[in-house]
PDB file of N, CA and C in Angstrom:
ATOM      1  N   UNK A   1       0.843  -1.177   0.000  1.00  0.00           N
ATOM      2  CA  UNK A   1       0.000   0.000   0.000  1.00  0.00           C
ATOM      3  C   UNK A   1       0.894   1.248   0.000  1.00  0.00           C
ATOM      4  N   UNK A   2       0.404   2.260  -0.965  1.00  0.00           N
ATOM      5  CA  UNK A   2       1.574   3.344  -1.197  1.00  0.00           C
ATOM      6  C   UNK A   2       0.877   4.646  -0.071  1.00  0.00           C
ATOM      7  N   UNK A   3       1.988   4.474   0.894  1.00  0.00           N
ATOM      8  CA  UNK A   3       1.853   6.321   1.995  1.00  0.00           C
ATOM      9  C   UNK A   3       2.607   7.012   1.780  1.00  0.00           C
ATOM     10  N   UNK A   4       2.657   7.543   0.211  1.00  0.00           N
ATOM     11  CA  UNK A   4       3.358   8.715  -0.470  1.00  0.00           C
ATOM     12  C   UNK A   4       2.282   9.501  -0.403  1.00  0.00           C
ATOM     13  N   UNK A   5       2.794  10.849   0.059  1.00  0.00           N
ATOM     14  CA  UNK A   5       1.873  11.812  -0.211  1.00  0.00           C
ATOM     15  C   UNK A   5       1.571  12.374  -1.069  1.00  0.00           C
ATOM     16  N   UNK A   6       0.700  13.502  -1.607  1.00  0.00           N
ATOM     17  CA  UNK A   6      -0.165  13.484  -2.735  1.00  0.00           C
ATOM     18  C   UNK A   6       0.436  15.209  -2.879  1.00  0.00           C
ATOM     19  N   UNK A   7       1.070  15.416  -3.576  1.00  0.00           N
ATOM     20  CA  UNK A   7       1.616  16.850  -3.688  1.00  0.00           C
ATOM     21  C   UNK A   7       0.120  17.946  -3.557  1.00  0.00           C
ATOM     22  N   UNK A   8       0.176  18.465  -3.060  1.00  0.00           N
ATOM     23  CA  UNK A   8      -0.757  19.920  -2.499  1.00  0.00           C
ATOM     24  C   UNK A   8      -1.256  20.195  -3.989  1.00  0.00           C
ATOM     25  N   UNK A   9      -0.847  20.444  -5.198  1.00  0.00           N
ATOM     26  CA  UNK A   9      -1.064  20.677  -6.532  1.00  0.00           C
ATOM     27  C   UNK A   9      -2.295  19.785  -6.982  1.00  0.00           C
ATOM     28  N   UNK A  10      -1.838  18.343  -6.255  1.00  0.00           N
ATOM     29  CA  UNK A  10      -2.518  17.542  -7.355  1.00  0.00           C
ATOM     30  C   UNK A  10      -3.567  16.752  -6.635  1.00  0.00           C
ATOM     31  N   UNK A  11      -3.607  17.419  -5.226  1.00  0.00           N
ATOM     32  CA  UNK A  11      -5.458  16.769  -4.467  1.00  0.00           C
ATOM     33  C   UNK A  11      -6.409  17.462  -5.390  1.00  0.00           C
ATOM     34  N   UNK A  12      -7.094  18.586  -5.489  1.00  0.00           N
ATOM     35  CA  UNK A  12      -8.079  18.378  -5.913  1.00  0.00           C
ATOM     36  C   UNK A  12      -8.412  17.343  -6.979  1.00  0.00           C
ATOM     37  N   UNK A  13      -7.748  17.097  -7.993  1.00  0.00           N
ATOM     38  CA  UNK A  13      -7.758  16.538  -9.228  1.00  0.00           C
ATOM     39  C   UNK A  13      -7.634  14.922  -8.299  1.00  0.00           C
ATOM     40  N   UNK A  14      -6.640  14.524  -7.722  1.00  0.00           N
ATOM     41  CA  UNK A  14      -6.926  13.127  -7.483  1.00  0.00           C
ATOM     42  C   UNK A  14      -8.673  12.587  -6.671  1.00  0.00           C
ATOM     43  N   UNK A  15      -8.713  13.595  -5.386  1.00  0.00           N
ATOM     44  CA  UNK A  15     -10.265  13.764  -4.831  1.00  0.00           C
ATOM     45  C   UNK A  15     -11.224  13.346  -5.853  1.00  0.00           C
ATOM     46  N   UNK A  16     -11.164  14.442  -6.989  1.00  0.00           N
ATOM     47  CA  UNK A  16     -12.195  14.570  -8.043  1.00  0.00           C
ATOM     48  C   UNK A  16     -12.379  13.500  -8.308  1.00  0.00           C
ATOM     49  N   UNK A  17     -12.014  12.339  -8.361  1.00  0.00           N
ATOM     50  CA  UNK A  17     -11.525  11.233  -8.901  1.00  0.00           C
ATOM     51  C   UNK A  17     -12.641  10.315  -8.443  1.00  0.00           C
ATOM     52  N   UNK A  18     -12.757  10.634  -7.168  1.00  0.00           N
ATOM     53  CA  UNK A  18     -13.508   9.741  -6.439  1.00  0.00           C
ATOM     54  C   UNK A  18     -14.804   9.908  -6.015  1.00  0.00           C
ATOM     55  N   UNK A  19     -15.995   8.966  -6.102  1.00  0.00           N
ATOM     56  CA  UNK A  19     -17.491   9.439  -6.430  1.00  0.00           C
ATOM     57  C   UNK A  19     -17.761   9.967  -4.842  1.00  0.00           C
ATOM     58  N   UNK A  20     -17.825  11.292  -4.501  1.00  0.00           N
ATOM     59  CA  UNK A  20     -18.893  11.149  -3.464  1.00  0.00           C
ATOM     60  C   UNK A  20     -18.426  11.800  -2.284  1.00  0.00           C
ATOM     61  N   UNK A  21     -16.717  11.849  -2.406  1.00  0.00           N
ATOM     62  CA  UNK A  21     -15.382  12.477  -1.582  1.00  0.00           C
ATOM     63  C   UNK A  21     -14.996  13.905  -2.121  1.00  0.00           C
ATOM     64  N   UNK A  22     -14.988  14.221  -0.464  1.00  0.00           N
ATOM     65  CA  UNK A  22     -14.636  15.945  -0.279  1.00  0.00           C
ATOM     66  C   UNK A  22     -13.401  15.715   0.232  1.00  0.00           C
ATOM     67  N   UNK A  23     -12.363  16.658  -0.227  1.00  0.00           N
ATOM     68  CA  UNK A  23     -11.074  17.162   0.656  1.00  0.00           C
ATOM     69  C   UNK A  23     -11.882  18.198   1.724  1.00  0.00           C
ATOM     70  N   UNK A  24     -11.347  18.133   2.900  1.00  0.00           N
ATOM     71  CA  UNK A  24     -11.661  18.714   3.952  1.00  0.00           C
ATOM     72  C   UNK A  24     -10.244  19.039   4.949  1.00  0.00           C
ATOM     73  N   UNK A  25     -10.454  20.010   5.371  1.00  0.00           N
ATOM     74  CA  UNK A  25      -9.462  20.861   6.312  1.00  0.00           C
ATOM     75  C   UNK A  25      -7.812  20.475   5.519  1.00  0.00           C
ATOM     76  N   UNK A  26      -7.740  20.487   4.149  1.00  0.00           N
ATOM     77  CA  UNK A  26      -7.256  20.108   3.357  1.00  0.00           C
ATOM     78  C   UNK A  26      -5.375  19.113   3.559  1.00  0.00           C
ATOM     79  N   UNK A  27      -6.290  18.350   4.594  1.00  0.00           N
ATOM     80  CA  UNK A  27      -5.553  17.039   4.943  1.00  0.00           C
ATOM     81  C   UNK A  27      -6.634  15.497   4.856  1.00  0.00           C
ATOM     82  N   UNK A  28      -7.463  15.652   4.938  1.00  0.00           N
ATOM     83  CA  UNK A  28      -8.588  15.068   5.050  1.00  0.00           C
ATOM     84  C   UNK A  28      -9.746  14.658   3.742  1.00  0.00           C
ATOM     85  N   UNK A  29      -9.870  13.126   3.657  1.00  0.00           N
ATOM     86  CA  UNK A  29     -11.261  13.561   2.415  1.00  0.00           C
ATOM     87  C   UNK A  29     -12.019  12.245   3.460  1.00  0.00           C
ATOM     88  N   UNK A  30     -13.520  13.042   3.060  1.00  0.00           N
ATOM     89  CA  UNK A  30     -14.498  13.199   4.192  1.00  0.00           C
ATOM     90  C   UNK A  30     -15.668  12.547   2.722  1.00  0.00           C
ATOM     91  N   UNK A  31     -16.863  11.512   3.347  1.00  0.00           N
ATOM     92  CA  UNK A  31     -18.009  10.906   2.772  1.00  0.00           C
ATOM     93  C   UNK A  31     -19.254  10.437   3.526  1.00  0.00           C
ATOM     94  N   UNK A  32     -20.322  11.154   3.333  1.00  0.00           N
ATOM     95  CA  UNK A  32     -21.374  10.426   4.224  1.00  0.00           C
ATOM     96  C   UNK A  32     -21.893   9.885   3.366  1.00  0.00           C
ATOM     97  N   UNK A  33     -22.692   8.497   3.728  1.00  0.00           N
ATOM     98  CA  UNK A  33     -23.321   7.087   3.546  1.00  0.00           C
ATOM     99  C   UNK A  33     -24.261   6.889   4.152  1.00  0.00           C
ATOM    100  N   UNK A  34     -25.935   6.901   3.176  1.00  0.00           N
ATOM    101  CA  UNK A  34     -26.749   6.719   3.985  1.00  0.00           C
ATOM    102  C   UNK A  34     -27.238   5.421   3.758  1.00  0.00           C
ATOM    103  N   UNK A  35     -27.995   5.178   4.964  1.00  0.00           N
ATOM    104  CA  UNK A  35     -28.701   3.854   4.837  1.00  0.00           C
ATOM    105  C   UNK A  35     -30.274   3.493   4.771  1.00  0.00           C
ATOM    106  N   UNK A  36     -30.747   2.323   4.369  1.00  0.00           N
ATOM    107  CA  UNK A  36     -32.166   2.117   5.159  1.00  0.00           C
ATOM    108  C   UNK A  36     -32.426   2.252   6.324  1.00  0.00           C
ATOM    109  N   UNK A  37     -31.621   1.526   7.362  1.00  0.00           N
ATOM    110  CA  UNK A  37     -31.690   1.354   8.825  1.00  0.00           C
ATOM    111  C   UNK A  37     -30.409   1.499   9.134  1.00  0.00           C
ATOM    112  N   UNK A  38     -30.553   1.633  10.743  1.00  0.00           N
ATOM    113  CA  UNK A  38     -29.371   1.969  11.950  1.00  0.00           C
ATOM    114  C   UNK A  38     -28.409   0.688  11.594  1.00  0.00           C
ATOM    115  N   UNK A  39     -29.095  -0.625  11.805  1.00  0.00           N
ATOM    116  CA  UNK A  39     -28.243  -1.946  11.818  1.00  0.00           C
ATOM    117  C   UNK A  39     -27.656  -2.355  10.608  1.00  0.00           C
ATOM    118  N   UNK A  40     -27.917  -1.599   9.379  1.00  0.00           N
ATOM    119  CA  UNK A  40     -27.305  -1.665   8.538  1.00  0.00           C
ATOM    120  C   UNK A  40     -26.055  -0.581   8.322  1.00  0.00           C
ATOM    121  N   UNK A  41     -25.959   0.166   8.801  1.00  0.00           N
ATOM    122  CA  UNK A  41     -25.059   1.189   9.098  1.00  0.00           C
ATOM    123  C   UNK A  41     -24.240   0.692   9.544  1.00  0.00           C
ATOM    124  N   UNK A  42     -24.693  -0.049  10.943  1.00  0.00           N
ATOM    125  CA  UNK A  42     -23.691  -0.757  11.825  1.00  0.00           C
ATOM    126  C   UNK A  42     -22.967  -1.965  10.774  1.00  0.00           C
ATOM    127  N   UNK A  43     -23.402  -2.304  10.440  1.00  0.00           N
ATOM    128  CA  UNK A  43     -22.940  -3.483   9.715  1.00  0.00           C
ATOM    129  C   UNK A  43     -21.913  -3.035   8.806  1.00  0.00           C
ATOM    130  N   UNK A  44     -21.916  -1.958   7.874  1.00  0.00           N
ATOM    131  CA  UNK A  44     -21.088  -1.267   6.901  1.00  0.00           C
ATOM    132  C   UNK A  44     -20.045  -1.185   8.262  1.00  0.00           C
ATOM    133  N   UNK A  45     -20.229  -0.192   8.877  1.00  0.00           N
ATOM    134  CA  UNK A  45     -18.795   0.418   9.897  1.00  0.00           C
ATOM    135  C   UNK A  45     -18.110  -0.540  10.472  1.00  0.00           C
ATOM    136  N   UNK A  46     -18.654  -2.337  10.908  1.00  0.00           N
ATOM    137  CA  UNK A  46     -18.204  -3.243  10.840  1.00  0.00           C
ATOM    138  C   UNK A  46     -17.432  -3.884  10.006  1.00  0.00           C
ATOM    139  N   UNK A  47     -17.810  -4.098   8.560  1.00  0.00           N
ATOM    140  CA  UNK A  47     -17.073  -4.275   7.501  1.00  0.00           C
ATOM    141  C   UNK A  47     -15.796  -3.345   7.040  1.00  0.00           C
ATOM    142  N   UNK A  48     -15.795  -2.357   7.401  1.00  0.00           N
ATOM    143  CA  UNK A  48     -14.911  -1.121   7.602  1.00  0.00           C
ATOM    144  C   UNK A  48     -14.035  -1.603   8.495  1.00  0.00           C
ATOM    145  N   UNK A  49     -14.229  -1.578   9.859  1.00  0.00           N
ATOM    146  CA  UNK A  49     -13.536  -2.271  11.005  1.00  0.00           C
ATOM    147  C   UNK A  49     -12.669  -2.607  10.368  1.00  0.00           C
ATOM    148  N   UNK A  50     -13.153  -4.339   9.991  1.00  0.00           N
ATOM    149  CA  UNK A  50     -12.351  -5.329   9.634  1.00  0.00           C
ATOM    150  C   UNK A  50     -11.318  -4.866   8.653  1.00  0.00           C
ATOM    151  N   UNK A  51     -11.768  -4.291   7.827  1.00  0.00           N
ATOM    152  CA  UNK A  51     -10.802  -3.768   6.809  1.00  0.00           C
ATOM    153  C   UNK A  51      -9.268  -3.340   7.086  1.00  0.00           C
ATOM    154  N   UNK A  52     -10.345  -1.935   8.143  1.00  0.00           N
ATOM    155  CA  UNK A  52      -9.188  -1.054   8.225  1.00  0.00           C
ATOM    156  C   UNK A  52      -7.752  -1.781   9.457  1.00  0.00           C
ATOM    157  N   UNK A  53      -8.511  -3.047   9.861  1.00  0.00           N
ATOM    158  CA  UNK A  53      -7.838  -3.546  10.800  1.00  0.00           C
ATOM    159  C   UNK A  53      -6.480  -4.375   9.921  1.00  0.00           C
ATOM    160  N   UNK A  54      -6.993  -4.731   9.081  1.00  0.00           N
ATOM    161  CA  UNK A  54      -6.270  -5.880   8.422  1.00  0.00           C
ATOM    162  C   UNK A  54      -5.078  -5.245   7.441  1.00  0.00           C
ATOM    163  N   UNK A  55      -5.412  -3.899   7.169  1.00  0.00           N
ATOM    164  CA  UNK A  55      -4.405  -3.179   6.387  1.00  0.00           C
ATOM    165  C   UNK A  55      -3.673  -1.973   7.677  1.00  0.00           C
ATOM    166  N   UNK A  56      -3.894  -1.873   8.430  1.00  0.00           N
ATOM    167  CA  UNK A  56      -3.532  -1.465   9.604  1.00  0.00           C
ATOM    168  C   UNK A  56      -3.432   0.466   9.452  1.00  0.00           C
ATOM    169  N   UNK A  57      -4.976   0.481   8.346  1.00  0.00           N
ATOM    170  CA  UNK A  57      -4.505   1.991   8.011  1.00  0.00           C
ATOM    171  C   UNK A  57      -6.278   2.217   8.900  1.00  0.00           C
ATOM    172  N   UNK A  58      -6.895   3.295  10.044  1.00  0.00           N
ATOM    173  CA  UNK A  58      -8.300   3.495  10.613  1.00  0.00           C
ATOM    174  C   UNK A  58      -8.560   4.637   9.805  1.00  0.00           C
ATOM    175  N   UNK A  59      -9.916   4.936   9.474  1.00  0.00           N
ATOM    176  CA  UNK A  59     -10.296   5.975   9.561  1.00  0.00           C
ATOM    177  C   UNK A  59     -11.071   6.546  10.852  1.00  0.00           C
ATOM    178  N   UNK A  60     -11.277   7.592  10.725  1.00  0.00           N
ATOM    179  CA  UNK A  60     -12.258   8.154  11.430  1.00  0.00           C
ATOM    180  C   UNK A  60     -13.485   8.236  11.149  1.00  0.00           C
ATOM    181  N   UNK A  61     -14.725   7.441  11.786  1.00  0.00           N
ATOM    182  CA  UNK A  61     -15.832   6.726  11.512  1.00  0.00           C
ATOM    183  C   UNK A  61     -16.951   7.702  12.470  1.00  0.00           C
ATOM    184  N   UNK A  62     -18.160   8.161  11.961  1.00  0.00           N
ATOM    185  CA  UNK A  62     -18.924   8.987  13.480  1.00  0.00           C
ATOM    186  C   UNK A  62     -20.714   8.240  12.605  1.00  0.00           C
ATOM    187  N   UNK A  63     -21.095   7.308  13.444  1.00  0.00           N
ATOM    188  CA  UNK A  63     -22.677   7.025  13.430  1.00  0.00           C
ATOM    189  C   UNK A  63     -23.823   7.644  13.882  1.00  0.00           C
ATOM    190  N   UNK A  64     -24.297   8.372  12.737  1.00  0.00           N
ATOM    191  CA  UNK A  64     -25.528   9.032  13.152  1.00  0.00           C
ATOM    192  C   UNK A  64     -26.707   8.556  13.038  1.00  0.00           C
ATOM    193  N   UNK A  65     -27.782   7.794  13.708  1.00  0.00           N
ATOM    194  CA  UNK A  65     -28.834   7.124  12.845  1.00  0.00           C
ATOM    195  C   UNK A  65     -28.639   6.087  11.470  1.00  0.00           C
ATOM    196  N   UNK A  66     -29.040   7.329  10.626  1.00  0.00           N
ATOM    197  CA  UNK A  66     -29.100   5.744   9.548  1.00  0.00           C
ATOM    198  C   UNK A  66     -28.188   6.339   8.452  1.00  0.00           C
ATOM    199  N   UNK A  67     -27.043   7.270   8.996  1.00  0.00           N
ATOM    200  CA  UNK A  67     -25.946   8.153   8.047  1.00  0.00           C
ATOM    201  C   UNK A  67     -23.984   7.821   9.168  1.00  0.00           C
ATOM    202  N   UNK A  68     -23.509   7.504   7.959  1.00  0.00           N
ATOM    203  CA  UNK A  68     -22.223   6.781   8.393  1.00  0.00           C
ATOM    204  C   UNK A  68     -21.616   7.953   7.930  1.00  0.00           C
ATOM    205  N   UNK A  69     -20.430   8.828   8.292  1.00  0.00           N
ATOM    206  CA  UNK A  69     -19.351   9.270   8.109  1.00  0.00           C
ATOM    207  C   UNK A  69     -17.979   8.822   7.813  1.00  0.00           C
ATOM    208  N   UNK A  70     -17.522   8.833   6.663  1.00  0.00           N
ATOM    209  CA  UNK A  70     -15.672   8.225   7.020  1.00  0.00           C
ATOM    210  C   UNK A  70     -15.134   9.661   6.873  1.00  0.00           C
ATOM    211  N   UNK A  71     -14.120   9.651   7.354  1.00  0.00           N
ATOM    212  CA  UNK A  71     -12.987  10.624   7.145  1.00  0.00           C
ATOM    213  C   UNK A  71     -11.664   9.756   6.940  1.00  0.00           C
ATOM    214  N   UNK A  72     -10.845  10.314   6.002  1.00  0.00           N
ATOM    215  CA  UNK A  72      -9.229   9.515   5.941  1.00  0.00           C
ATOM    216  C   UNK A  72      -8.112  10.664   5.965  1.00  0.00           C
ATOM    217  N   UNK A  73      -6.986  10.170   6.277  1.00  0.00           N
ATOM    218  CA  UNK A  73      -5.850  10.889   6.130  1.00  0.00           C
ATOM    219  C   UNK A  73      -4.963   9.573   6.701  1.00  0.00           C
ATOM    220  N   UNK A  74      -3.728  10.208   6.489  1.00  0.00           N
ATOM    221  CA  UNK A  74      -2.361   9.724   6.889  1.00  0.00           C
ATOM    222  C   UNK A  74      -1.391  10.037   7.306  1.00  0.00           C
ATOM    223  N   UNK A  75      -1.671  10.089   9.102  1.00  0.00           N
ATOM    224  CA  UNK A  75      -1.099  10.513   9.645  1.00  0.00           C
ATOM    225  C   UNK A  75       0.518  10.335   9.485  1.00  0.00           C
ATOM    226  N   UNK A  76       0.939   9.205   9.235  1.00  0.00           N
ATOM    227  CA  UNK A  76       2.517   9.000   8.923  1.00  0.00           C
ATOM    228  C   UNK A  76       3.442  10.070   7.794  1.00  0.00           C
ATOM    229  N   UNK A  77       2.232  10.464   6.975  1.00  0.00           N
ATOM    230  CA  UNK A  77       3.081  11.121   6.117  1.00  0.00           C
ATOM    231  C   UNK A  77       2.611  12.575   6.080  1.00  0.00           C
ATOM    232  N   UNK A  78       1.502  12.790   7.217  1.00  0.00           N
ATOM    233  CA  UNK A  78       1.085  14.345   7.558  1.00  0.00           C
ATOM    234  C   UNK A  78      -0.177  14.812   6.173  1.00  0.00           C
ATOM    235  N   UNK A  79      -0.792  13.897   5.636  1.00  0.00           N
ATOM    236  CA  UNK A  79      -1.874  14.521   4.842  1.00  0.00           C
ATOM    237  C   UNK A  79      -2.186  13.346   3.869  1.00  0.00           C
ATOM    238  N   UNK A  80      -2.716  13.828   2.993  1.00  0.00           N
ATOM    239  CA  UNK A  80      -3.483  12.431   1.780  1.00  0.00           C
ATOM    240  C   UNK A  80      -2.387  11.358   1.314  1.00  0.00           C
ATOM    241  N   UNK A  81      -2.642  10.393   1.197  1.00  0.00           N
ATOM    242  CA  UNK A  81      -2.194   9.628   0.787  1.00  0.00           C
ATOM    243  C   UNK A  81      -2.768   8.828  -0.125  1.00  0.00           C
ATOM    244  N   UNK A  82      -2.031   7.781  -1.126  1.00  0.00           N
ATOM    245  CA  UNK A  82      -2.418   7.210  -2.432  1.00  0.00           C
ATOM    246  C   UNK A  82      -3.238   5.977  -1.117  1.00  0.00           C
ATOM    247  N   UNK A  83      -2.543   5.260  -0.443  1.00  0.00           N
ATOM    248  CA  UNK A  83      -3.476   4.795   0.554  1.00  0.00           C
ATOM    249  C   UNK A  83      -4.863   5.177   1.210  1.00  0.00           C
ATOM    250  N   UNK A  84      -5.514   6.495   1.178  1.00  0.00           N
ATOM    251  CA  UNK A  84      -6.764   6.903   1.464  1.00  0.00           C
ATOM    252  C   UNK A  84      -7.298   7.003   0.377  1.00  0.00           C
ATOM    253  N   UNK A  85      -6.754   7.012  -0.777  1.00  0.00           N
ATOM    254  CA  UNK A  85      -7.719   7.270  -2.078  1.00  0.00           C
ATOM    255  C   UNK A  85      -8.218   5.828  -2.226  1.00  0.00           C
ATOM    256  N   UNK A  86      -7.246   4.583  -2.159  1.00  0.00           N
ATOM    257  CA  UNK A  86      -6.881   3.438  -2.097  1.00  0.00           C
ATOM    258  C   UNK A  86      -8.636   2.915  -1.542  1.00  0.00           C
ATOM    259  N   UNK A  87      -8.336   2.835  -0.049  1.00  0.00           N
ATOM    260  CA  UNK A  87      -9.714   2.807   0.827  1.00  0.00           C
ATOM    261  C   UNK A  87     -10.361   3.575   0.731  1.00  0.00           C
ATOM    262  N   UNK A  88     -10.873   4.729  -0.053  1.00  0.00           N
ATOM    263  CA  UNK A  88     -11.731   5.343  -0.313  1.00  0.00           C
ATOM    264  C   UNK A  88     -12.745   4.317  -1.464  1.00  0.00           C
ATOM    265  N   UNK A  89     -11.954   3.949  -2.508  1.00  0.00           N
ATOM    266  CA  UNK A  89     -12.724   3.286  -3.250  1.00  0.00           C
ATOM    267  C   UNK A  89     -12.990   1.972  -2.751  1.00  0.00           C
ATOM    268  N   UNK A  90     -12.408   1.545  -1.455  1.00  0.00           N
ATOM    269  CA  UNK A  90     -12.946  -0.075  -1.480  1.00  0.00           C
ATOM    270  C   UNK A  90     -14.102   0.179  -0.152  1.00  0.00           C
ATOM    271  N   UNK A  91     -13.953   0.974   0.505  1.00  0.00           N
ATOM    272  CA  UNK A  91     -15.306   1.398   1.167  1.00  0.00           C
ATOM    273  C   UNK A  91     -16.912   1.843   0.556  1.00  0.00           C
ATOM    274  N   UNK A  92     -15.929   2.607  -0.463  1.00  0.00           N
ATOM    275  CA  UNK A  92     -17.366   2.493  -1.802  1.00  0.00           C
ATOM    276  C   UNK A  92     -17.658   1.157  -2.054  1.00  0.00           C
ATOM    277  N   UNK A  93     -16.842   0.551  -2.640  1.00  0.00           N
ATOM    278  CA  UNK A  93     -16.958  -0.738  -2.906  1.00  0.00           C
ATOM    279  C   UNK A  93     -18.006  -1.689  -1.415  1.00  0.00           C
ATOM    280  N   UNK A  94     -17.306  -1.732  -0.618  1.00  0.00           N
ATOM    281  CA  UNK A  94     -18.346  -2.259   0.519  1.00  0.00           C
ATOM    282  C   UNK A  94     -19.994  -2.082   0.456  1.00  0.00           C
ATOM    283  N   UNK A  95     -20.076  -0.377   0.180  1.00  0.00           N
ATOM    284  CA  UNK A  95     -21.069   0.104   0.250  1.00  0.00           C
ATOM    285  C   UNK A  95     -22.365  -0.323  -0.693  1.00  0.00           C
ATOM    286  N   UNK A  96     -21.741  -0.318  -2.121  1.00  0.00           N
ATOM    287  CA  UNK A  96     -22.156  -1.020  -2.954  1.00  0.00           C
ATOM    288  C   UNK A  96     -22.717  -2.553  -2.496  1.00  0.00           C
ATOM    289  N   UNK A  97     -22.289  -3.305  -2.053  1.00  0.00           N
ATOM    290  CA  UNK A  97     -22.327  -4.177  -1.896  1.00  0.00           C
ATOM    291  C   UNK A  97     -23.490  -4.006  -1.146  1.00  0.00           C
ATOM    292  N   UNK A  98     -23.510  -3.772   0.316  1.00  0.00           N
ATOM    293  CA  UNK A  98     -24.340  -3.723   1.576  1.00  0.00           C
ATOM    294  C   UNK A  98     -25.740  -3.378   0.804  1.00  0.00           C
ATOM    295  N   UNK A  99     -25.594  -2.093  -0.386  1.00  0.00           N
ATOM    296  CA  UNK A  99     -26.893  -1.441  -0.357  1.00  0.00           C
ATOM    297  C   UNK A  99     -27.363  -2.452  -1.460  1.00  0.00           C
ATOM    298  N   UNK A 100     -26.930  -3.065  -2.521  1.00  0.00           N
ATOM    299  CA  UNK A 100     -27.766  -3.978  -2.848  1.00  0.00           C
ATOM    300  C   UNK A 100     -28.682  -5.541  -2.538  1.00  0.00           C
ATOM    301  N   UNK A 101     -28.418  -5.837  -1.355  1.00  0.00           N
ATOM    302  CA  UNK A 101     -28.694  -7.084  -0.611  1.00  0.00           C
ATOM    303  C   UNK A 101     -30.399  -6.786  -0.497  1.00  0.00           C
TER     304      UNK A 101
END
């Protein structure tokens, strides 16, 4: 997994990239995810868990009702990384998944 950082020039354009993701406090790209229900929420931020456990990179996760928050960055290298764009799309990917069942 690459924690090269993303030159200041070329976030917006990589962000853009990705369906649904904001750069925020411009270290940060930020996505809310809504759901049918609470327990399905839970279930996504679970699948997340596991994820983020197994590649040993967390985001920052906040459950509101039936709306999931991620936030990413990388702290090791002080801002975006090809690694948060990385899990940006496989959390989409999750999501996808969950909401068609």
């Amino acid at each position: 997994m690459d924690e090269t950082r993303i030159p200041e020039e070329a976030k917006l354009d990589r962000v853009a990239e990705l369906d649904g993701w904001k750069l925020t406090d411009e270290k940060f790209i930020t996505k809310r995810y809504r759901f049918q229900d609470f327990l399905t929420g839970v279930r996504f931020v679970n699948l997340i868990a596991e994820y983020a456990e197994e590649i040993q990179h967390h985001p920052f996760i906040s459950i509101d009702y039936k709306m999931v928050t991620l936030k990413l960055t990388s702290w090791n290298a002080g801002g975006l990384t090809e690694l948060d764009l990385e899990c940006a799309r496989k959390y989409d990917s999750i999501y996808q998944s969950i909401e068609q069942k």
